[in-house]
PDB file of N, CA and C in Angstrom:
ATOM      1  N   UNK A   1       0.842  -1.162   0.000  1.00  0.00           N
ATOM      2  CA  UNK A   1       0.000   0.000   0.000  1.00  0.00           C
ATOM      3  C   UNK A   1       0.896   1.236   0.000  1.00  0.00           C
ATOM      4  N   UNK A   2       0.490   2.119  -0.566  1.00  0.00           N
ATOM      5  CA  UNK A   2       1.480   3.171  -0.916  1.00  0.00           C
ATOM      6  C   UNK A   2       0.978   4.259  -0.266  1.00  0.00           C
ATOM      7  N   UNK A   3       2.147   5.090   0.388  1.00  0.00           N
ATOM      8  CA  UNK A   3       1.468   6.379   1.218  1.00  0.00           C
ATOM      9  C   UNK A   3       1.794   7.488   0.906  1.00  0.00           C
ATOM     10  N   UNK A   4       1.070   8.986   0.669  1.00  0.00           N
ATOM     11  CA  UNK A   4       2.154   9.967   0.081  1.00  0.00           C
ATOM     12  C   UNK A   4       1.119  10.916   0.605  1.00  0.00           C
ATOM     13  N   UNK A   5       2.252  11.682   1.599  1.00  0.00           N
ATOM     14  CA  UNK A   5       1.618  13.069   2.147  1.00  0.00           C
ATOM     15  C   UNK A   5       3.025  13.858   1.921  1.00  0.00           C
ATOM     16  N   UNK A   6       2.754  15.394   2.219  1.00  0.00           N
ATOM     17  CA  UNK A   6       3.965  16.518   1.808  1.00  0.00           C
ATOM     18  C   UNK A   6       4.717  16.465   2.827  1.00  0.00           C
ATOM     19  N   UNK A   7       5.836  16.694   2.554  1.00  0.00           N
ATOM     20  CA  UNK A   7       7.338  17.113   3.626  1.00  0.00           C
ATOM     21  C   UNK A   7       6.327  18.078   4.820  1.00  0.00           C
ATOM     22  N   UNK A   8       5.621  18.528   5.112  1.00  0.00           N
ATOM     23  CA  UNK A   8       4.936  19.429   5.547  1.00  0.00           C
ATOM     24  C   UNK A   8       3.512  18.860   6.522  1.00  0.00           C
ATOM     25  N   UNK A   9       3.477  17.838   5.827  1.00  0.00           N
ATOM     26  CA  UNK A   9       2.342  17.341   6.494  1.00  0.00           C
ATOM     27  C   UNK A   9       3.027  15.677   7.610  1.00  0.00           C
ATOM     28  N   UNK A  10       4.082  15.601   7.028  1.00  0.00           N
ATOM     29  CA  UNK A  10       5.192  14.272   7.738  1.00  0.00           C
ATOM     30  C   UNK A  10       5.489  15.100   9.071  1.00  0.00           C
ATOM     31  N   UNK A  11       6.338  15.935   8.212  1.00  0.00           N
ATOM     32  CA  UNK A  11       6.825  16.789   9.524  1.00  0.00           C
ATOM     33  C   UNK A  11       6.249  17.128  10.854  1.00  0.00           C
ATOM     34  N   UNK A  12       4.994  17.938  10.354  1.00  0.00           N
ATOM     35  CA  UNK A  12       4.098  18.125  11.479  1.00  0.00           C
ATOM     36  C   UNK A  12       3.522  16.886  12.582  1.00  0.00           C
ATOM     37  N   UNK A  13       3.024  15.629  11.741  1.00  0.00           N
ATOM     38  CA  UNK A  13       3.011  14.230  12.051  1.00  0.00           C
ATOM     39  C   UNK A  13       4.091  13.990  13.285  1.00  0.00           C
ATOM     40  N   UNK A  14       4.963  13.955  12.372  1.00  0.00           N
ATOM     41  CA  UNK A  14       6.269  13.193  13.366  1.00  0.00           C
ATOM     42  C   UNK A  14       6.502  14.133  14.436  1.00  0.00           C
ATOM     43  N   UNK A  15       6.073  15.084  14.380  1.00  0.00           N
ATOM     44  CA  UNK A  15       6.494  16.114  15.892  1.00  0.00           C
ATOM     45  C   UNK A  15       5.052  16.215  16.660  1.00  0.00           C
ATOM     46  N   UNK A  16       4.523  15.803  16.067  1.00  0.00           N
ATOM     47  CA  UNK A  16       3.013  15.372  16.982  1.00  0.00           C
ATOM     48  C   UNK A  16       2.936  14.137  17.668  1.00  0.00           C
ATOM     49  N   UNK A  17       3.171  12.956  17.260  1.00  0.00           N
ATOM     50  CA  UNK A  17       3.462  11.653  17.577  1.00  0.00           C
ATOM     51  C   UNK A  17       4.572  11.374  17.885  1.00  0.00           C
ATOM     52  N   UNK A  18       4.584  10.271  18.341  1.00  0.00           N
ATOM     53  CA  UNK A  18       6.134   9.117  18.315  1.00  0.00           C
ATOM     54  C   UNK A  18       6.493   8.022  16.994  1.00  0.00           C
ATOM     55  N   UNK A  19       7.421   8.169  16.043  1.00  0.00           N
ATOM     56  CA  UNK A  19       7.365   7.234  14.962  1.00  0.00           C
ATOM     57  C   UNK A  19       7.058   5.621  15.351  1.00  0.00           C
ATOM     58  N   UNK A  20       6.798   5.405  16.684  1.00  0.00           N
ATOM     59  CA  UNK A  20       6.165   4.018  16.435  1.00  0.00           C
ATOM     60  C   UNK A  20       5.001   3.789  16.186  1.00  0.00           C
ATOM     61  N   UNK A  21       3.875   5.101  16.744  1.00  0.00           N
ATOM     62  CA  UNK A  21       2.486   5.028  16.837  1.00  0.00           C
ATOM     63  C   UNK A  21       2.048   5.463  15.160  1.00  0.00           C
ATOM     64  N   UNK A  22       2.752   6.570  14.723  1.00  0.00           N
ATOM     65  CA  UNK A  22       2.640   6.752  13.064  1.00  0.00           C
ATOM     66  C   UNK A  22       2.988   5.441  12.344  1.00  0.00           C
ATOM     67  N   UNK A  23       3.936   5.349  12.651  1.00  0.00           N
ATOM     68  CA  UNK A  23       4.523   3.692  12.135  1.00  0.00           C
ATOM     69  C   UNK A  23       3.493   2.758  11.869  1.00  0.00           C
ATOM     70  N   UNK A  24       3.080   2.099  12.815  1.00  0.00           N
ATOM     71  CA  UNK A  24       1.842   1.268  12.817  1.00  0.00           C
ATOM     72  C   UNK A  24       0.785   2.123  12.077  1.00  0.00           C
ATOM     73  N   UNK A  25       0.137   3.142  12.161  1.00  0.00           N
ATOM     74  CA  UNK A  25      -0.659   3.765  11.309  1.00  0.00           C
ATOM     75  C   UNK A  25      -0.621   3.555   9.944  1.00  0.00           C
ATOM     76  N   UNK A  26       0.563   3.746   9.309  1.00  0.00           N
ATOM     77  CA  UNK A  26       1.120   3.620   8.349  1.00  0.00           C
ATOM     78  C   UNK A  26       1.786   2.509   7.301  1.00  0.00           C
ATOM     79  N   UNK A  27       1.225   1.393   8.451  1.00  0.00           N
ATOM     80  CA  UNK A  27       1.971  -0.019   7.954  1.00  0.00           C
ATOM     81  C   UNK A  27       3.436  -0.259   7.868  1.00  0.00           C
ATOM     82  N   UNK A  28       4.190   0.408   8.420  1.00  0.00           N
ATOM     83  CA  UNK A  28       5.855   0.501   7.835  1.00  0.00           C
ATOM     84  C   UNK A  28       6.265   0.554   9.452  1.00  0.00           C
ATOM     85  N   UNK A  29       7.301   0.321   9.548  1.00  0.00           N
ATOM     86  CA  UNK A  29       8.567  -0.278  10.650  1.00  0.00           C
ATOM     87  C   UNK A  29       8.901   1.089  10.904  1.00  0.00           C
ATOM     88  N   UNK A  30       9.276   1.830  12.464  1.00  0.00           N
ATOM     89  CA  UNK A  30       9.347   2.867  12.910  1.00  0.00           C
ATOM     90  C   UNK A  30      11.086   3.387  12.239  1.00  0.00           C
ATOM     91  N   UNK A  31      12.261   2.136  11.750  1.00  0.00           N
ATOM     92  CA  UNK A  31      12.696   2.395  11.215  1.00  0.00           C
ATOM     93  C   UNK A  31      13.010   3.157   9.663  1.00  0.00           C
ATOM     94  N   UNK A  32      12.082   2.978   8.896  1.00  0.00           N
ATOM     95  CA  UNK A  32      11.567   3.033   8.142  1.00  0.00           C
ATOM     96  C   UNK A  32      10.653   4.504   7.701  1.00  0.00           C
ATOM     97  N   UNK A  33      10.080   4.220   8.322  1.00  0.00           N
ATOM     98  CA  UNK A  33       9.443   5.816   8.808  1.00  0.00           C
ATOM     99  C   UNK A  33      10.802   6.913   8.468  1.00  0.00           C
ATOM    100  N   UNK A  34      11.548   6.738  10.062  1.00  0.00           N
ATOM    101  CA  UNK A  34      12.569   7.448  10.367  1.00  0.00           C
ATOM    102  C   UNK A  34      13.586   7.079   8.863  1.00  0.00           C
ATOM    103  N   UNK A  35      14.234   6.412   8.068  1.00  0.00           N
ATOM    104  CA  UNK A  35      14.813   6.919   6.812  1.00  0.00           C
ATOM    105  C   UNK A  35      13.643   7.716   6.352  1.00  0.00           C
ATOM    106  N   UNK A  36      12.919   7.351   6.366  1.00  0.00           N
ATOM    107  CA  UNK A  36      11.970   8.719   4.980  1.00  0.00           C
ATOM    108  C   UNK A  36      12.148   9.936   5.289  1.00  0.00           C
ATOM    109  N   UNK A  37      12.097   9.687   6.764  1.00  0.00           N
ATOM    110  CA  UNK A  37      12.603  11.423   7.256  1.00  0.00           C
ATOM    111  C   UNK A  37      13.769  12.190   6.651  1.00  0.00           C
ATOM    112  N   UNK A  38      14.538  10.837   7.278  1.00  0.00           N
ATOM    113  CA  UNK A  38      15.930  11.663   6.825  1.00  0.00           C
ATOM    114  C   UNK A  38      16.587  11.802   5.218  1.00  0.00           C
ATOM    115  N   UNK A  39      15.739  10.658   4.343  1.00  0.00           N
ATOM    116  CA  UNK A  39      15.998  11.019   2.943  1.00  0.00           C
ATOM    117  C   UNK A  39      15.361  12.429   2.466  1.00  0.00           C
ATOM    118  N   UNK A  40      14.045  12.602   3.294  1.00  0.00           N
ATOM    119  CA  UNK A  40      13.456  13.923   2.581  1.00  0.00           C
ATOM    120  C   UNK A  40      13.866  15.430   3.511  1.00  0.00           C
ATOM    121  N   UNK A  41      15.398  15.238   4.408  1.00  0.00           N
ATOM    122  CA  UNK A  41      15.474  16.134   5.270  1.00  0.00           C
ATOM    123  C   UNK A  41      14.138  16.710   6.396  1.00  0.00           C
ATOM    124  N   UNK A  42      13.650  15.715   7.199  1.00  0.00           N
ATOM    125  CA  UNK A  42      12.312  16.263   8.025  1.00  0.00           C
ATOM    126  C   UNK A  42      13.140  15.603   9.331  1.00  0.00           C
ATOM    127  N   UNK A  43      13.331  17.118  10.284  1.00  0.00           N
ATOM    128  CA  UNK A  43      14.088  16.521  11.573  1.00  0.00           C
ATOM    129  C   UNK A  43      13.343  15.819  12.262  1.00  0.00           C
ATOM    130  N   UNK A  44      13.434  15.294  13.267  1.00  0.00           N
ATOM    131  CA  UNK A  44      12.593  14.341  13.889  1.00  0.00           C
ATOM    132  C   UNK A  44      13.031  14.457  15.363  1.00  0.00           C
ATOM    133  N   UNK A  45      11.931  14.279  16.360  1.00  0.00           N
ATOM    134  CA  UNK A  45      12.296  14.503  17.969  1.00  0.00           C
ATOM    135  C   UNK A  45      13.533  13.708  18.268  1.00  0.00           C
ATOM    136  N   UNK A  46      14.387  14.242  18.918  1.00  0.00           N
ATOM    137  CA  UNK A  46      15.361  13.611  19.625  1.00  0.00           C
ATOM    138  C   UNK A  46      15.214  12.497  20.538  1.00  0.00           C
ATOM    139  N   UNK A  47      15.979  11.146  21.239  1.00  0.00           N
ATOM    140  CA  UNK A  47      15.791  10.967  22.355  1.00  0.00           C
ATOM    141  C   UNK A  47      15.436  11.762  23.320  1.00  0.00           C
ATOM    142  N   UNK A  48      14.513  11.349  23.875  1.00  0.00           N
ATOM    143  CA  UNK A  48      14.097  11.907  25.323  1.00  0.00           C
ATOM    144  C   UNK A  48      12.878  12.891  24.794  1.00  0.00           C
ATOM    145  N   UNK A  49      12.487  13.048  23.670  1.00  0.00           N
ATOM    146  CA  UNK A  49      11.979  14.461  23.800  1.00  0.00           C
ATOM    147  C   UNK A  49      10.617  13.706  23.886  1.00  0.00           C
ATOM    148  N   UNK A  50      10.233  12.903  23.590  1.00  0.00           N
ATOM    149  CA  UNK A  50       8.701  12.525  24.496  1.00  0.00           C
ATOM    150  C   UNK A  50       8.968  12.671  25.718  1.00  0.00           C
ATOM    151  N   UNK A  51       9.547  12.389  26.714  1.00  0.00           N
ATOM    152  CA  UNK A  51       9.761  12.418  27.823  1.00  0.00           C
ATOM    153  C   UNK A  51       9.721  13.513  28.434  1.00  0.00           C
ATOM    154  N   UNK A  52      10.110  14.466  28.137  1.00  0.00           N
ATOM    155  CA  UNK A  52      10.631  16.435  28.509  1.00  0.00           C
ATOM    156  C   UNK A  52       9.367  16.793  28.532  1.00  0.00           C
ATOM    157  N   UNK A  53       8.312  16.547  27.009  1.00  0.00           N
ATOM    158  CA  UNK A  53       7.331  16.810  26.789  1.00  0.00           C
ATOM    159  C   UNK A  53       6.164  16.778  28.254  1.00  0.00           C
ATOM    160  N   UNK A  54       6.280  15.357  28.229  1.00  0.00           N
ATOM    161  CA  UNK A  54       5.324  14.510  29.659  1.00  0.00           C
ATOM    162  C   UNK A  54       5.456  15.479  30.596  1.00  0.00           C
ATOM    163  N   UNK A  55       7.046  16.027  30.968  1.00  0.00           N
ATOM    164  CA  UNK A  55       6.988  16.546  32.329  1.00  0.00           C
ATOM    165  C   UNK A  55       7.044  17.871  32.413  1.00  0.00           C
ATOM    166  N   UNK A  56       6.539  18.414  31.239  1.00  0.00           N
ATOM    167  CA  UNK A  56       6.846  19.782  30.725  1.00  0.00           C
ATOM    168  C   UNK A  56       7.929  20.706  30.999  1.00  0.00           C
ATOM    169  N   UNK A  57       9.389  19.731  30.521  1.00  0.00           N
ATOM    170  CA  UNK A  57       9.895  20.403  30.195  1.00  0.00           C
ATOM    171  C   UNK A  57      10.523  21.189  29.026  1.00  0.00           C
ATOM    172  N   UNK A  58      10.995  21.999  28.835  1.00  0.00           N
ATOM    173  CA  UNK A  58      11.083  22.690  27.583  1.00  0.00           C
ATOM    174  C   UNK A  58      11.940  22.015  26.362  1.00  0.00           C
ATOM    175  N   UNK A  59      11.479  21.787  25.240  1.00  0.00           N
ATOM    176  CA  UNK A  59      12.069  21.359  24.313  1.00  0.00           C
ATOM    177  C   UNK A  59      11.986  22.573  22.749  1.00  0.00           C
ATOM    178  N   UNK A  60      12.650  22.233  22.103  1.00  0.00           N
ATOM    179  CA  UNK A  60      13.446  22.753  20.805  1.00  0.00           C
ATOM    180  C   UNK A  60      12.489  21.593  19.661  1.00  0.00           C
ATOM    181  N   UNK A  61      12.232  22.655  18.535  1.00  0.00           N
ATOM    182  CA  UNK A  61      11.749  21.864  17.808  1.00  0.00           C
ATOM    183  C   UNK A  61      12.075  22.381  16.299  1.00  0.00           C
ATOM    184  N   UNK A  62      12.936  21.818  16.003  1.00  0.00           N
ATOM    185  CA  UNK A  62      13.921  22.770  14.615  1.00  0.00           C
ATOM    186  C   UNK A  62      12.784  22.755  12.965  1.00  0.00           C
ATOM    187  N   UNK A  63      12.744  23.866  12.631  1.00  0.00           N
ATOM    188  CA  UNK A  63      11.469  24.241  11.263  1.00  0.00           C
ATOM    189  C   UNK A  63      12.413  23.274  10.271  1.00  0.00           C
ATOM    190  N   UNK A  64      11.020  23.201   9.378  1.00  0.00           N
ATOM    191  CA  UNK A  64      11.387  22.442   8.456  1.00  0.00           C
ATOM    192  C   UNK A  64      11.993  23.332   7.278  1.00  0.00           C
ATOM    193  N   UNK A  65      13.071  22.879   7.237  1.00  0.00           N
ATOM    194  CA  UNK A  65      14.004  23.688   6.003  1.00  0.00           C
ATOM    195  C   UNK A  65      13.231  22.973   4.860  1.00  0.00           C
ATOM    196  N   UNK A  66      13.682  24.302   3.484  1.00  0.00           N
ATOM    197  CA  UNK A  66      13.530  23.965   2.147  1.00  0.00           C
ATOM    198  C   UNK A  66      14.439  24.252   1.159  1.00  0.00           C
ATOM    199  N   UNK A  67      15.776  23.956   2.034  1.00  0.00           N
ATOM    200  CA  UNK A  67      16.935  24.332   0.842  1.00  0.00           C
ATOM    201  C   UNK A  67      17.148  23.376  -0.659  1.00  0.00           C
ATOM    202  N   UNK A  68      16.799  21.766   0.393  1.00  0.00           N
ATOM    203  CA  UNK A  68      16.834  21.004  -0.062  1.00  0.00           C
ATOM    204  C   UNK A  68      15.515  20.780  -1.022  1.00  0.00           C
ATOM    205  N   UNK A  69      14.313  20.299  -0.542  1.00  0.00           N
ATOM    206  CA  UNK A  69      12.933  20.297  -0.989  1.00  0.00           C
ATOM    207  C   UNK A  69      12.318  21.179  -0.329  1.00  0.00           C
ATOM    208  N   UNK A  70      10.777  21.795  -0.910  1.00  0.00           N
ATOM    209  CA  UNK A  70      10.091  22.381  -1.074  1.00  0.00           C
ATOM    210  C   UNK A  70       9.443  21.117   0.120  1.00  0.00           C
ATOM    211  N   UNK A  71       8.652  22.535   1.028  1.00  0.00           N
ATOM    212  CA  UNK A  71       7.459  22.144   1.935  1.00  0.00           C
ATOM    213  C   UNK A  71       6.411  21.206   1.289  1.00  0.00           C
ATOM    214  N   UNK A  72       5.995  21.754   0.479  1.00  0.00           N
ATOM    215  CA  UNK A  72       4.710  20.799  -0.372  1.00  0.00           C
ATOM    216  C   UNK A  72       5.215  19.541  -1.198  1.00  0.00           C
ATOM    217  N   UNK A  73       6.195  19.408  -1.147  1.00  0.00           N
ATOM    218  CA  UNK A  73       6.727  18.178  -2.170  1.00  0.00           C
ATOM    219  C   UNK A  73       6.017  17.171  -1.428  1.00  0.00           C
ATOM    220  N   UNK A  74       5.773  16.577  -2.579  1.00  0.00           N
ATOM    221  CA  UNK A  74       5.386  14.804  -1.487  1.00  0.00           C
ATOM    222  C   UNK A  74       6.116  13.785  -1.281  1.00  0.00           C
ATOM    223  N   UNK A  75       5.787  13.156  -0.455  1.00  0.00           N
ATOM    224  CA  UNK A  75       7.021  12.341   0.266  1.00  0.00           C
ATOM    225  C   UNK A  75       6.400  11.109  -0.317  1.00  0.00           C
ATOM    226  N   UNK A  76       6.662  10.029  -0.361  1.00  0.00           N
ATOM    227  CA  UNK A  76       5.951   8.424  -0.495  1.00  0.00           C
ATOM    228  C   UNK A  76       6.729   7.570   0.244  1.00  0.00           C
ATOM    229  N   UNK A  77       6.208   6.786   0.752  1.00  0.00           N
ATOM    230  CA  UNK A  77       6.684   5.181   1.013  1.00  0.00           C
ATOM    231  C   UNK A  77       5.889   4.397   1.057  1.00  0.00           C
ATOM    232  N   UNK A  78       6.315   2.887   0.739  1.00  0.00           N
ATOM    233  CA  UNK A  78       5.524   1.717   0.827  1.00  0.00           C
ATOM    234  C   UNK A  78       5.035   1.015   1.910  1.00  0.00           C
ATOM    235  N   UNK A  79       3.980   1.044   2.537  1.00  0.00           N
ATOM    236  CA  UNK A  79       3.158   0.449   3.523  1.00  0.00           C
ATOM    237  C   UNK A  79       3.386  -0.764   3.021  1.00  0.00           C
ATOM    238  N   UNK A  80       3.804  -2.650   4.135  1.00  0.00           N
ATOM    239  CA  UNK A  80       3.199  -3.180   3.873  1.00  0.00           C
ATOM    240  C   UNK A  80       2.535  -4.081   5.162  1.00  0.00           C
ATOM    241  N   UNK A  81       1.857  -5.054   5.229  1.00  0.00           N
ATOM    242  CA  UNK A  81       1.627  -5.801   5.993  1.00  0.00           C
ATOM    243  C   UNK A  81       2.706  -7.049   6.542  1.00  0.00           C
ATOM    244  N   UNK A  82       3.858  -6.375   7.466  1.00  0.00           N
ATOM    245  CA  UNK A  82       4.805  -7.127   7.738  1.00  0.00           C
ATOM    246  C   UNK A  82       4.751  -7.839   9.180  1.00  0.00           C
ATOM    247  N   UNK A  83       4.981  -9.334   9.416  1.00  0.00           N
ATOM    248  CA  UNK A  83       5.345  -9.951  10.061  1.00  0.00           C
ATOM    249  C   UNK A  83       6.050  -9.437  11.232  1.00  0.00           C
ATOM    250  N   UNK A  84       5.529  -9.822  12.453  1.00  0.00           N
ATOM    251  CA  UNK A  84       6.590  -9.872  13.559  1.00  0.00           C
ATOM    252  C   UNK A  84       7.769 -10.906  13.359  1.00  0.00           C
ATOM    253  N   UNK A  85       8.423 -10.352  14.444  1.00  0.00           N
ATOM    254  CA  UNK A  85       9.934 -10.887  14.366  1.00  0.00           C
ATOM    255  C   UNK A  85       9.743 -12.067  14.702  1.00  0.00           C
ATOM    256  N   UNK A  86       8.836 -12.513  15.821  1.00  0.00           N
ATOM    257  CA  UNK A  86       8.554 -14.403  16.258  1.00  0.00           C
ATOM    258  C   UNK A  86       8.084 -14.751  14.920  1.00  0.00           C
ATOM    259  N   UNK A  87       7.376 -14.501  13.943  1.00  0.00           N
ATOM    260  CA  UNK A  87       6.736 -14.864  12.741  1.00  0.00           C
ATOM    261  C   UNK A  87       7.921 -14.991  12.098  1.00  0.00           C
ATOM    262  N   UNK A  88       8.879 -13.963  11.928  1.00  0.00           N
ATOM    263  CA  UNK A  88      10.099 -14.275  10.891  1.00  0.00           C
ATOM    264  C   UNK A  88      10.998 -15.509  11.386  1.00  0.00           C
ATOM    265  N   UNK A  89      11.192 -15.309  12.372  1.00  0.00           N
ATOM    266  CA  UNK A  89      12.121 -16.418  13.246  1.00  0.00           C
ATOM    267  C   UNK A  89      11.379 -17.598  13.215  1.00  0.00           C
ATOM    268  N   UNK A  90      10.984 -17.540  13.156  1.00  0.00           N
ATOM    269  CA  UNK A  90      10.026 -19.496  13.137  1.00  0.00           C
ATOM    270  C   UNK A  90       9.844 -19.947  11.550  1.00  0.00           C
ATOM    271  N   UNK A  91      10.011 -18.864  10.889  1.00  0.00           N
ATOM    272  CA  UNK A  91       9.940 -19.474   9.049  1.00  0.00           C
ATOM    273  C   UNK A  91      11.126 -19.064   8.978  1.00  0.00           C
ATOM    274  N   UNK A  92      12.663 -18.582   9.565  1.00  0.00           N
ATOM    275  CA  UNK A  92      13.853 -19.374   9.504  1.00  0.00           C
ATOM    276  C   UNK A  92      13.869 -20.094   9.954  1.00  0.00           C
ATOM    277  N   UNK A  93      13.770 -20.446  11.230  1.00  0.00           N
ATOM    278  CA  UNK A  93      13.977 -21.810  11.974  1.00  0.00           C
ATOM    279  C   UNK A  93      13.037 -22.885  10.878  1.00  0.00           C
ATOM    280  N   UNK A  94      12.421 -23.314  10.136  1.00  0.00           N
ATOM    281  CA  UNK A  94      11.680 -24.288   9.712  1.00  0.00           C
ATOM    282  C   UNK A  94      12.598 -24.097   8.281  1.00  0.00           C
ATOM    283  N   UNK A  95      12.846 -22.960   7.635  1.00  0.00           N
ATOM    284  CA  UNK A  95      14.003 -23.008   6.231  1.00  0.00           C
ATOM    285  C   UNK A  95      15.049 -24.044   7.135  1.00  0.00           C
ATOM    286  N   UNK A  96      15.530 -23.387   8.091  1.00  0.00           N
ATOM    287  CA  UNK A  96      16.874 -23.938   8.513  1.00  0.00           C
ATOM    288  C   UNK A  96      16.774 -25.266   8.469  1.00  0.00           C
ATOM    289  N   UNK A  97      15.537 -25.935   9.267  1.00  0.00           N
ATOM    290  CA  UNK A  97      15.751 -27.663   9.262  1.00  0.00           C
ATOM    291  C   UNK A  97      15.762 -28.245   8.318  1.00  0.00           C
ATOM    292  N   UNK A  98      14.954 -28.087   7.637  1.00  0.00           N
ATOM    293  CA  UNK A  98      14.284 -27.880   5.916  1.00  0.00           C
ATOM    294  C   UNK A  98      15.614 -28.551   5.414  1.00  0.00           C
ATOM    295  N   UNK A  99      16.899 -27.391   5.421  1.00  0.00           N
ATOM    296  CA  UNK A  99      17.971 -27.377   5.047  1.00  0.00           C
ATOM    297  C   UNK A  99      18.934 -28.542   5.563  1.00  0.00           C
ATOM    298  N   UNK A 100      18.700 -28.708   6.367  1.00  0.00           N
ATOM    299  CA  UNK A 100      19.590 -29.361   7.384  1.00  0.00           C
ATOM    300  C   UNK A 100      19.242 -30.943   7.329  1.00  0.00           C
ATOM    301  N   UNK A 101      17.740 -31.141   6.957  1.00  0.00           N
ATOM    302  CA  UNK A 101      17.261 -32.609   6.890  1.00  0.00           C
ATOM    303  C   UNK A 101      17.794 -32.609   5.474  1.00  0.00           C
ATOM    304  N   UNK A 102      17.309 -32.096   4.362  1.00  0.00           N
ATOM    305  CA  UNK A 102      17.952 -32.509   3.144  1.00  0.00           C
ATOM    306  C   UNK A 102      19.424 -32.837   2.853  1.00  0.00           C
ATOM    307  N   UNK A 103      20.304 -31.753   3.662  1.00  0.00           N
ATOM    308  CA  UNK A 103      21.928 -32.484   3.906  1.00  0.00           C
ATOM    309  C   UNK A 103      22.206 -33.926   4.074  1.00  0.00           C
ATOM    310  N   UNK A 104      21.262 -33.927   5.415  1.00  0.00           N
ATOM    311  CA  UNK A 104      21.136 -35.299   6.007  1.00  0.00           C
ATOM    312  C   UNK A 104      21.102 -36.875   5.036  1.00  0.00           C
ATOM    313  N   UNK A 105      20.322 -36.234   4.367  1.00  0.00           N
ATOM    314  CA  UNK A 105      19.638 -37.249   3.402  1.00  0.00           C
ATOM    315  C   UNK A 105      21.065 -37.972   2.752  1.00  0.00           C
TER     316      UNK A 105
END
């Protein structure tokens, strides 16, 4: 599934939320998220800065430059419906034996 909102509308997103809760919104891995940021230059909260927030303390929140791209440009990435990590690990572990009984043979 394909997603495409503006450098402008990410931005605002990601400094509203935490990239795990957008993440899941979005179908895509909080990693993931976070490259799109940084391919389309959109800073993103620091460690801790949910935290500062909670206890109100003061935080910095740097504007979105357009040296690079334009505010309105649109951003895209691919949403998909991905597997947890116990889901991945158990269809290696079953390749692996898979592998390992056919040696056998």
């Amino acid at each position: 599934m394909s997603k495409s909102l503006t450098r402008l509308e990410l931005y605002n997103l990601v400094w509203s939320h935490p990239l795990k809760s957008l993440a899941g919104k979005f179908g895509v891995r909080p990693v993931q998220l976070g490259k799109t940021c940084d391919a389309y230059d959109i800073p993103r909260p620091p460690a801790g800065y949910w935290q500062k927030l909670e206890y109100g303390k003061p935080v910095d929140r740097p504007p979105l430059t357009t040296s690079l791209f334009l505010a309105l440009e649109p951003v895209s990435f691919e949403g998909r419906n991905h597997s947890t990590g116990d889901e991945c690990y158990s269809r290696q572990s079953r390749e692996r034996e898979h592998d390992v009984h056919i040696r056998n043979l």
